[in-house]
N, C-alpha and C. Protein backbone atom coordinates (compact mmCIF):
# COMPACT_ATOMS: atom_id res chain seq x y z
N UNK A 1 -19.10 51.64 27.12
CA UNK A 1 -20.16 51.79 26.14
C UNK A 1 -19.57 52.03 24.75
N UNK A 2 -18.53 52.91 24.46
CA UNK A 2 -18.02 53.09 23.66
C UNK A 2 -17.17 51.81 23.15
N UNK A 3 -16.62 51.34 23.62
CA UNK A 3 -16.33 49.91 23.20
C UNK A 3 -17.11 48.83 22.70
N UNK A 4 -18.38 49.02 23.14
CA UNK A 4 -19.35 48.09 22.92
C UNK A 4 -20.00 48.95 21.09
N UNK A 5 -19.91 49.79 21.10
CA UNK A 5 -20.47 50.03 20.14
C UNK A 5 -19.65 49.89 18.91
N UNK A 6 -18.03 50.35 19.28
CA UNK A 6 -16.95 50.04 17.98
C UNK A 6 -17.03 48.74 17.71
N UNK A 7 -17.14 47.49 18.80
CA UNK A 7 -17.07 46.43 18.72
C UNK A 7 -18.64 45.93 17.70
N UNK A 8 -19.53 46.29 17.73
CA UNK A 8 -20.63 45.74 17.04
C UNK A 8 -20.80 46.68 15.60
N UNK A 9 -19.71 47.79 15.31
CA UNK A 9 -19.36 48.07 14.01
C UNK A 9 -18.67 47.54 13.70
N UNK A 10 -17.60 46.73 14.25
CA UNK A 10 -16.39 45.98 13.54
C UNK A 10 -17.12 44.90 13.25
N UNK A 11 -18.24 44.05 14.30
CA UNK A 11 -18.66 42.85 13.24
C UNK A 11 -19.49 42.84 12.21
N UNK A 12 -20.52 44.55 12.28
CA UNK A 12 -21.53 44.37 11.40
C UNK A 12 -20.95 44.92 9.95
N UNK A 13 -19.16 45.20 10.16
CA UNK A 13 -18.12 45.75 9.11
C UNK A 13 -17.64 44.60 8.68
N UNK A 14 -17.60 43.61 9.39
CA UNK A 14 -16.84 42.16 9.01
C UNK A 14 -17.96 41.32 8.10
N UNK A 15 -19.07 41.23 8.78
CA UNK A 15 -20.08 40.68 8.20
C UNK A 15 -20.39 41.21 6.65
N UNK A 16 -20.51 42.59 6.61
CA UNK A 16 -20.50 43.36 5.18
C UNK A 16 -19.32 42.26 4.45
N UNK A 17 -18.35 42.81 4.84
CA UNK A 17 -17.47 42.05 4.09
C UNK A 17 -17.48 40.98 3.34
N UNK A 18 -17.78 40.13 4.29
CA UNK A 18 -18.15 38.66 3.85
C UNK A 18 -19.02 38.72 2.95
N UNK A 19 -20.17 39.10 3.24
CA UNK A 19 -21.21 39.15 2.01
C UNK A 19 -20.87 39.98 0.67
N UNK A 20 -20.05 40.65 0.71
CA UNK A 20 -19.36 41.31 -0.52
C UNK A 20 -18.47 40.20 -1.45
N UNK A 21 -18.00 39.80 -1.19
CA UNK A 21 -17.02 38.17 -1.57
C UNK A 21 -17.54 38.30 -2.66
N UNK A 22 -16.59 38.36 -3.64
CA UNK A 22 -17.18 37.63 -4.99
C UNK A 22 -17.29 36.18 -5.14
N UNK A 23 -18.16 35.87 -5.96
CA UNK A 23 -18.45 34.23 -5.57
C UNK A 23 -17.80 33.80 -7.32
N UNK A 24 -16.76 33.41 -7.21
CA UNK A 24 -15.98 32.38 -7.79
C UNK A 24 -17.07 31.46 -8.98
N UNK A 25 -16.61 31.65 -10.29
CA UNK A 25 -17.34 30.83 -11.35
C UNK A 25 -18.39 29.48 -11.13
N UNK A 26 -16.93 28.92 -10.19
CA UNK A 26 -16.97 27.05 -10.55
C UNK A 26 -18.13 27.08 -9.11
N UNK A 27 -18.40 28.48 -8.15
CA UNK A 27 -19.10 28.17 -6.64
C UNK A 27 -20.35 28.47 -7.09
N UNK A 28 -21.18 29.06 -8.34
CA UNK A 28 -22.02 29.63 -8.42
C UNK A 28 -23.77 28.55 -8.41
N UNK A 29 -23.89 28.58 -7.47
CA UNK A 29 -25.37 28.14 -7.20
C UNK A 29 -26.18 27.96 -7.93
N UNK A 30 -26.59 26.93 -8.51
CA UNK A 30 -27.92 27.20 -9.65
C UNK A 30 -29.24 26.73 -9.18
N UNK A 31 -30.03 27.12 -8.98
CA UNK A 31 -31.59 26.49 -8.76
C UNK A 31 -32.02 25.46 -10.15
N UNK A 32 -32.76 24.84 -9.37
CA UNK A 32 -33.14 23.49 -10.23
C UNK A 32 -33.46 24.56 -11.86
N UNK A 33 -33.94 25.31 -12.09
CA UNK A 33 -34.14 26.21 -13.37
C UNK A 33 -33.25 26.73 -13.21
N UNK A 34 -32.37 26.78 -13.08
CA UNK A 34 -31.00 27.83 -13.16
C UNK A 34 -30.55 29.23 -12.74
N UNK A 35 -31.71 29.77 -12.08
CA UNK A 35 -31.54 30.65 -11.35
C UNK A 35 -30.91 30.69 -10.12
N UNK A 36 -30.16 31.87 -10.51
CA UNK A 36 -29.11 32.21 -8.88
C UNK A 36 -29.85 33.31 -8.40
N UNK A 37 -29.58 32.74 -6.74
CA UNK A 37 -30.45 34.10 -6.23
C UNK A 37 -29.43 35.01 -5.03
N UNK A 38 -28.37 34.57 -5.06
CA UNK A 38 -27.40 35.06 -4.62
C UNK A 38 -26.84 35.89 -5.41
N UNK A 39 -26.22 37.33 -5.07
CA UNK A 39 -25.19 38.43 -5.94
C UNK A 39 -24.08 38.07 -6.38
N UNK A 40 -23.65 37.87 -7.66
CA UNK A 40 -21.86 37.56 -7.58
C UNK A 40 -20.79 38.21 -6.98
N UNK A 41 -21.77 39.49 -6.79
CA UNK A 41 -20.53 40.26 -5.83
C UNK A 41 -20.75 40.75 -4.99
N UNK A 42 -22.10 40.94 -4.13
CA UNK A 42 -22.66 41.30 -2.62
C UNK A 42 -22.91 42.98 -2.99
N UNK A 43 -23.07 43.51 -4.73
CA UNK A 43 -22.72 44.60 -4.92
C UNK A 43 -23.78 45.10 -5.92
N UNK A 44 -25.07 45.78 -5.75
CA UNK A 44 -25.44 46.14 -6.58
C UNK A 44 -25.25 46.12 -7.93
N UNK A 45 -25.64 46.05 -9.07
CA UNK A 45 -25.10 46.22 -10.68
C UNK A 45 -25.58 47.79 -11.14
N UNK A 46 -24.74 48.51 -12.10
CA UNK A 46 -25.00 49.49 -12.77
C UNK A 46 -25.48 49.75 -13.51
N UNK A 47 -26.54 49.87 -13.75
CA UNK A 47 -27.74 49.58 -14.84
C UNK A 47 -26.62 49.99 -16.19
N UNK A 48 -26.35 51.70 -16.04
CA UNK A 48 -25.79 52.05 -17.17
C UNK A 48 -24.69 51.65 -17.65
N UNK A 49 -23.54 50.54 -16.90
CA UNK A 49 -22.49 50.17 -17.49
C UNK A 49 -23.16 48.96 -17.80
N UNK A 50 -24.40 48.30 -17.34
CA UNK A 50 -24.70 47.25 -17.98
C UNK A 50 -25.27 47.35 -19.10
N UNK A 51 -25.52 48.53 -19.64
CA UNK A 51 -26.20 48.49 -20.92
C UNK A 51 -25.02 48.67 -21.68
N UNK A 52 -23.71 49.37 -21.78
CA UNK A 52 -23.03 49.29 -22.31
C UNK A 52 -22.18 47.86 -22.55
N UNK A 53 -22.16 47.09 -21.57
CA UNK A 53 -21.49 45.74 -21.95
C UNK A 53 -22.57 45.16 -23.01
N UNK A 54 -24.08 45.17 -23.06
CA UNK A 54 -24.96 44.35 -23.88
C UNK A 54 -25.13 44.90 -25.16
N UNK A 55 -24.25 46.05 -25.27
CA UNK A 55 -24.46 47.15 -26.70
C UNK A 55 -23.12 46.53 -27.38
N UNK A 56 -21.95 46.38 -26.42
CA UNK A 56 -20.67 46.57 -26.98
C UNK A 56 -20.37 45.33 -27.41
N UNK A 57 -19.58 45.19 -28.95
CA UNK A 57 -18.94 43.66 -29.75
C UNK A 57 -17.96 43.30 -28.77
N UNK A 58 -17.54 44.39 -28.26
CA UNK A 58 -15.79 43.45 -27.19
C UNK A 58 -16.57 43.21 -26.09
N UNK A 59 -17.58 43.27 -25.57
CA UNK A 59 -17.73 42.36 -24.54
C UNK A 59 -18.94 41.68 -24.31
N UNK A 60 -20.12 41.94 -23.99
CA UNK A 60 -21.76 40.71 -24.43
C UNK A 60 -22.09 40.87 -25.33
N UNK A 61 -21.71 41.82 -26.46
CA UNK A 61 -22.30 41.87 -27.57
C UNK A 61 -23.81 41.08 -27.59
N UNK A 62 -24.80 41.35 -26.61
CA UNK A 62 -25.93 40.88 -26.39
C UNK A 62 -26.56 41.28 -27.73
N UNK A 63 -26.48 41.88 -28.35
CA UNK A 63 -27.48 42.49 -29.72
C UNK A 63 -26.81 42.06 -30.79
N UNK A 64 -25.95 41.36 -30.83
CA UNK A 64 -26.14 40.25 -31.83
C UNK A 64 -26.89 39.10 -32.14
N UNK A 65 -27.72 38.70 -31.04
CA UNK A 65 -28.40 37.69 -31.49
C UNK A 65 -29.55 38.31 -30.59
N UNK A 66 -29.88 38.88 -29.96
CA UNK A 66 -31.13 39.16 -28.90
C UNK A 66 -31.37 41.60 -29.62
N UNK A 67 -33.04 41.51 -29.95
CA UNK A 67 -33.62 43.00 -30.39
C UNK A 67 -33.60 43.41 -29.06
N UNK A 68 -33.04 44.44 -28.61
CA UNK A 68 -33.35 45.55 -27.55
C UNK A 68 -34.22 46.63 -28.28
N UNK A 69 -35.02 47.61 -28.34
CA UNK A 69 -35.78 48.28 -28.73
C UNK A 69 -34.97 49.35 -28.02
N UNK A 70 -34.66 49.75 -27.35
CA UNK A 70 -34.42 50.74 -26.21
C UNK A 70 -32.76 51.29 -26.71
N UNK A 71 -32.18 49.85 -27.69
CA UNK A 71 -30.57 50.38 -28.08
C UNK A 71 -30.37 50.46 -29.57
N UNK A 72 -31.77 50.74 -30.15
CA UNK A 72 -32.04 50.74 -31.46
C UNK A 72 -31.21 51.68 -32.14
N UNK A 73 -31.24 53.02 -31.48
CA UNK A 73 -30.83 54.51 -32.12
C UNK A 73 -28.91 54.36 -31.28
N UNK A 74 -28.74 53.94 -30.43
CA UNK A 74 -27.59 53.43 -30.07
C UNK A 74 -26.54 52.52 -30.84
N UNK A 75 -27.09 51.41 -30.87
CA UNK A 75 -26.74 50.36 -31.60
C UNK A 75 -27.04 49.58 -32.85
N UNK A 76 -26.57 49.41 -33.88
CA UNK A 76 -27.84 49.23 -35.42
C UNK A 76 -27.18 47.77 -35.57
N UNK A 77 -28.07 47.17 -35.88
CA UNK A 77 -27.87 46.00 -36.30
C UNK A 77 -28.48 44.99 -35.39
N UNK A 78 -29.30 44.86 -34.48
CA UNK A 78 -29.59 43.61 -33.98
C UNK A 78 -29.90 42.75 -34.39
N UNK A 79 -30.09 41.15 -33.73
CA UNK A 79 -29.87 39.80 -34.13
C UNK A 79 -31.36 39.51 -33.53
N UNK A 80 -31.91 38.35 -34.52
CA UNK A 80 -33.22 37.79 -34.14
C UNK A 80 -33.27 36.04 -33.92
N UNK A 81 -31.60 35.97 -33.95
CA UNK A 81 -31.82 34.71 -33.29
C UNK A 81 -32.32 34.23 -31.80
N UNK A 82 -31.80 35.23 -31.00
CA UNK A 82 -32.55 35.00 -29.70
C UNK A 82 -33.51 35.63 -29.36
N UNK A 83 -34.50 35.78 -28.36
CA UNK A 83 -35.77 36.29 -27.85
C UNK A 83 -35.69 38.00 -27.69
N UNK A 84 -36.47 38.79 -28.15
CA UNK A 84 -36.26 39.85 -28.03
C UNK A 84 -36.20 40.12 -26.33
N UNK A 85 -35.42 41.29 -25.96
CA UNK A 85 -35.36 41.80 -24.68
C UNK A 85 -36.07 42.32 -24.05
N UNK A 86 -36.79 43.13 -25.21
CA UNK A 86 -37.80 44.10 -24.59
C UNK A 86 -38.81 43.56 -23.20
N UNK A 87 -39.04 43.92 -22.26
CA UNK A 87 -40.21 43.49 -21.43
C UNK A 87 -39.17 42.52 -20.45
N UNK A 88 -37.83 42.67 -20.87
CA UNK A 88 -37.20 40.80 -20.35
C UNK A 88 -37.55 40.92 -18.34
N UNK A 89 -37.83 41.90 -17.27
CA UNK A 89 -37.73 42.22 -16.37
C UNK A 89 -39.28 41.96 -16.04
N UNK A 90 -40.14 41.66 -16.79
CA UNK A 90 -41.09 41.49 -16.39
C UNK A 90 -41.64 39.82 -16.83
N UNK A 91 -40.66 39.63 -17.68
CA UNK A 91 -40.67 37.90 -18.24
C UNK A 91 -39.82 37.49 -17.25
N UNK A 92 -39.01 37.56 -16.67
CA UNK A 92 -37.94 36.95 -15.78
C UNK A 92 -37.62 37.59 -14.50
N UNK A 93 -37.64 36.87 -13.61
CA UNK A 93 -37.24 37.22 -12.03
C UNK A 93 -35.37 37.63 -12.39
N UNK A 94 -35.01 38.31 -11.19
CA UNK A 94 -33.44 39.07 -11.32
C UNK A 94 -32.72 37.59 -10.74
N UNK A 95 -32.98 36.98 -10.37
CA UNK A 95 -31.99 35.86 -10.07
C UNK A 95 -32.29 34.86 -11.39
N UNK A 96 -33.35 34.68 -11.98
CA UNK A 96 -33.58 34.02 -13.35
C UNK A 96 -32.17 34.86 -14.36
N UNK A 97 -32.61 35.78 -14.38
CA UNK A 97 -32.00 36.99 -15.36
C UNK A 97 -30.14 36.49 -14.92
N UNK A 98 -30.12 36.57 -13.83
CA UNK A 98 -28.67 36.03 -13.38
C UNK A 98 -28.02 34.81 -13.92
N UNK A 99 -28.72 34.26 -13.90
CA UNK A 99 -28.35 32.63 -14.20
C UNK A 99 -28.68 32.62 -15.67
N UNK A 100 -29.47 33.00 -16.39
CA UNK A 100 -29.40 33.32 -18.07
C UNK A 100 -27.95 33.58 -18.34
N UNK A 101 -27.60 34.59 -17.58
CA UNK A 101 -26.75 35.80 -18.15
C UNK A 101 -25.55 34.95 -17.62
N UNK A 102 -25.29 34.09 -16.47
CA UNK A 102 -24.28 33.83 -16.17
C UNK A 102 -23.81 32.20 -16.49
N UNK A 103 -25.07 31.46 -17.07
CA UNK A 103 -24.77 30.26 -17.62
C UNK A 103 -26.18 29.84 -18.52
N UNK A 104 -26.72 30.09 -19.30
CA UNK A 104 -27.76 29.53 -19.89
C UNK A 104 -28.23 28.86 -20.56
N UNK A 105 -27.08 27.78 -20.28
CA UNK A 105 -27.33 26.08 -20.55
C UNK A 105 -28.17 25.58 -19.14
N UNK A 106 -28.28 26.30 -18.17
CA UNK A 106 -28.62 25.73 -17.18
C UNK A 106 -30.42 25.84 -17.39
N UNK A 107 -30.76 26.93 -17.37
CA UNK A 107 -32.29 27.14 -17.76
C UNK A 107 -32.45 26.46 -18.98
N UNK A 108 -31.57 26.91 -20.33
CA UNK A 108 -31.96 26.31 -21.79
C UNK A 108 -30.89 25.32 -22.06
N UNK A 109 -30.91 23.99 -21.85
CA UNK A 109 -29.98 23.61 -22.20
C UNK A 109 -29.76 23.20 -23.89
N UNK A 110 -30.45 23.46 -24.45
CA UNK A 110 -29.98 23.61 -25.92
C UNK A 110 -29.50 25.01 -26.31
N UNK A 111 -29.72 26.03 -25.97
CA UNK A 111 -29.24 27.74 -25.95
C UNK A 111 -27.56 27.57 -26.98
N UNK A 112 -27.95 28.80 -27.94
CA UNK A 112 -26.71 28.61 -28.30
C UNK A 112 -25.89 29.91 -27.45
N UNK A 113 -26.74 30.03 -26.69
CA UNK A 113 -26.27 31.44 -26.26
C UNK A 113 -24.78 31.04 -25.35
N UNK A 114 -23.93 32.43 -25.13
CA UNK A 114 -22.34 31.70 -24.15
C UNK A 114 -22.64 32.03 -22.93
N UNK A 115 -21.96 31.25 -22.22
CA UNK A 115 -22.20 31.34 -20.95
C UNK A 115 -20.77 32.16 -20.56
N UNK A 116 -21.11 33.47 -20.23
CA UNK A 116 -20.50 34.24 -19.66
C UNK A 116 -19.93 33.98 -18.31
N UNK A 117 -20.33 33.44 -17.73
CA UNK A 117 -19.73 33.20 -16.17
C UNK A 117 -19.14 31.98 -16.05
N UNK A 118 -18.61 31.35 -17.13
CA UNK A 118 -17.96 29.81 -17.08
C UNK A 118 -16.64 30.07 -17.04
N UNK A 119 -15.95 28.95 -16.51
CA UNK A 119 -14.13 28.68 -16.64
C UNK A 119 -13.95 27.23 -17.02
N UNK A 120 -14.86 26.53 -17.06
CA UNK A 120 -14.79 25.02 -17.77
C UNK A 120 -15.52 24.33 -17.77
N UNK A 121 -15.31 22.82 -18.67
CA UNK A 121 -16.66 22.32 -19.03
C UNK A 121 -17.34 22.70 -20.72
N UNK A 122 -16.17 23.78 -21.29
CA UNK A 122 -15.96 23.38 -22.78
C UNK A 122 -16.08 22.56 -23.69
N UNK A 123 -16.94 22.24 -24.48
CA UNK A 123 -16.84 21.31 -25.84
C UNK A 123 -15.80 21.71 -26.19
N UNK A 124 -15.46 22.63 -26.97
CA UNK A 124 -14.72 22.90 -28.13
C UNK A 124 -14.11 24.31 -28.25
N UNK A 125 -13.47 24.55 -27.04
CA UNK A 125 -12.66 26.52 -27.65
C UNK A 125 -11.82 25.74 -28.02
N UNK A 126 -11.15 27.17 -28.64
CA UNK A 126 -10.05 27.19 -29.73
C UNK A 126 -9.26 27.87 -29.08
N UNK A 127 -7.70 28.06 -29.13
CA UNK A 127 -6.87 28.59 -28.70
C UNK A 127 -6.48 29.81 -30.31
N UNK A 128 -7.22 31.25 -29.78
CA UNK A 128 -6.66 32.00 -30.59
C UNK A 128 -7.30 31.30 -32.13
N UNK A 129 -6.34 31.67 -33.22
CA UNK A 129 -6.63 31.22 -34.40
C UNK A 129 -5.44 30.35 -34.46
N UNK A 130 -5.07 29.48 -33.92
CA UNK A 130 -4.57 28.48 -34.35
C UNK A 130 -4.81 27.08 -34.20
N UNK A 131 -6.12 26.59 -34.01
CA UNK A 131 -6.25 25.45 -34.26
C UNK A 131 -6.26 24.57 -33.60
N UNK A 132 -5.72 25.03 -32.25
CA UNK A 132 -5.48 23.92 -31.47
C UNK A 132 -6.77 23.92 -29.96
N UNK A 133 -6.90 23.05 -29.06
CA UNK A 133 -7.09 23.77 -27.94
C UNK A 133 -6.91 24.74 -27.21
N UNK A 134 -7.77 25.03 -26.09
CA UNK A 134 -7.68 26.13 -25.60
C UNK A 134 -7.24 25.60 -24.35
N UNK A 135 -6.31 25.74 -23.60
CA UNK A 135 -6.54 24.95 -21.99
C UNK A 135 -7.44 25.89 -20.90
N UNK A 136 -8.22 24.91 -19.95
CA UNK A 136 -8.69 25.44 -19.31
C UNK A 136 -8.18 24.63 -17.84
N UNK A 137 -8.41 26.08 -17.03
CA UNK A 137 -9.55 26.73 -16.87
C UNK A 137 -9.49 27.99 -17.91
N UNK A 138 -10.57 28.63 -18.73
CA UNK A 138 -10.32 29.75 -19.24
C UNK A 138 -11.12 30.57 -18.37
N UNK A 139 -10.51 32.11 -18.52
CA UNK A 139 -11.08 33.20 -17.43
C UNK A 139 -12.63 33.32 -18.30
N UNK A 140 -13.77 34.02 -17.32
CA UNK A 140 -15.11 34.01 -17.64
C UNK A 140 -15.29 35.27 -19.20
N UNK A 141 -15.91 35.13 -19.81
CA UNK A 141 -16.59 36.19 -20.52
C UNK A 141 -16.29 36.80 -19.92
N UNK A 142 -17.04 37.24 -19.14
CA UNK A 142 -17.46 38.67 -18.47
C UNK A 142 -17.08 38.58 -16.95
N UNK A 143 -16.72 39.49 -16.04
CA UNK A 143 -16.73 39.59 -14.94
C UNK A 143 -17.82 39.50 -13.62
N UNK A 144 -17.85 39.01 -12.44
CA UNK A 144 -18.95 39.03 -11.73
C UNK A 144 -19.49 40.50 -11.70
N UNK A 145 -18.95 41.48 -11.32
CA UNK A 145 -19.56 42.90 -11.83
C UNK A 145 -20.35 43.14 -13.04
N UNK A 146 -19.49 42.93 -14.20
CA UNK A 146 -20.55 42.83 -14.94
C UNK A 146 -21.67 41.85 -15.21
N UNK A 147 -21.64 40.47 -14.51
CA UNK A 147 -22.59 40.29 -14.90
C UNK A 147 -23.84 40.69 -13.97
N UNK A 148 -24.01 41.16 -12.66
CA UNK A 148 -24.72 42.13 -12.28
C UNK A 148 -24.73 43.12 -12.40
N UNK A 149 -23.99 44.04 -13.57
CA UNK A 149 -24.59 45.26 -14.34
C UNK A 149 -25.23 44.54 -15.16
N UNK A 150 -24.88 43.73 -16.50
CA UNK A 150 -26.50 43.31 -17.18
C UNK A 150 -27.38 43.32 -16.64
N UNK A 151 -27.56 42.59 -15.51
CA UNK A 151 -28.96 42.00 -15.13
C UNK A 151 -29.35 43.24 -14.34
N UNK A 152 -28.86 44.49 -13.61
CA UNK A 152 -29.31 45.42 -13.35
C UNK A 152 -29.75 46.01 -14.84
N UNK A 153 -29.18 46.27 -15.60
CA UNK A 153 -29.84 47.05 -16.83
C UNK A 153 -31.07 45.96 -17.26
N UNK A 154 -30.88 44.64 -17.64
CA UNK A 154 -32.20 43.88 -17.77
C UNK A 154 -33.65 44.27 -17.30
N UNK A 155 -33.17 44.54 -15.65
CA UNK A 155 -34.26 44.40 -14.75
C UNK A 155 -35.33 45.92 -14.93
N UNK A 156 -34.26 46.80 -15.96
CA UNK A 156 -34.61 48.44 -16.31
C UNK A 156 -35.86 47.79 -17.59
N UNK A 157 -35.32 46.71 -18.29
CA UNK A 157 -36.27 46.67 -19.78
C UNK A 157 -37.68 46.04 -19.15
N UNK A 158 -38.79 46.92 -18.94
CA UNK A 158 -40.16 46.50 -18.87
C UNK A 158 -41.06 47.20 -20.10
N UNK A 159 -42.05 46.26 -20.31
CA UNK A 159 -42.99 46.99 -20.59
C UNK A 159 -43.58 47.89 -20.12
N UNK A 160 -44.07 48.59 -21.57
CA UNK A 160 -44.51 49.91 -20.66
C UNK A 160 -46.16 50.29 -20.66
């Protein structure tokens, strides 16, 4: 009996596993609208480190072009080129929100927005400031973690 039971923790431990996998840039699933409805990392997101990647210039600097209301007294300066955030969890499903956040040429394909979860398929990087190309593959924006902390902090901005 006891065997039988270690044995059906080791697969329902193996199985975890598997579904934990981070899923690789170039593997990422898009629905005909561009939503992924799969996790990039089988791992919950952190709401609060995701608000810090969408506050911070070194990494989504999301409030450069998109108003958060909520990172006003936080962060000064937001951008009104893109759609304000506010409410974005109740405008967008969390696998929508995913696929924004992780490629959003796929939903908008005119978006000047970057696609954080890319490694190629570049128009035009630059290598550094010198002028030349960039070779790719280049590593993503942002990490699969983070990009399910954004979209966990996203899924926090509702109306109220």
């Amino acid at each position: 009996m006891n065997r039988a039971i270690l044995s059906a923790v080791c697969v329902a431990a193996g199985v975890g596993a598997a579904a934990a996998a981070e899923v690789a840039p170039k593997d990422v699933q898009y629905g005909e609208y561009g939503a992924v409805e799969q996790s990039l990392t089988g791992q919950p997101g952190d709401a609060a480190a995701g608000r810090k990647v969408v506050g911070s210039k070194s990494l989504g600097n999301c409030v450069a072009c998109h108003k958060i209301s909520e990172l006003i007294d936080d962060v000064p300066f937001h951008g009104e080129i893109g759609p304000p955030l506010d409410g974005a969890a109740d405008r967008w499903s969390e696998a929508q929100l995913r696929g924004i956040v992780a490629n959003a040429k796929m939903t908008f394909p005119e978006s000047m927005m970057p696609s954080f979860y890319k490694t190629t398929g570049y128009i035009r990087p630059g290598k550094g400031f010198t002028g030349k190309a960039a070779q790719e593959p280049l590593p993503p924006l942002l990490t699969a973690q983070q990009i399910e902390d954004v979209v966990a902090y996203l899924m926090t901005l509702k109306y109220e």
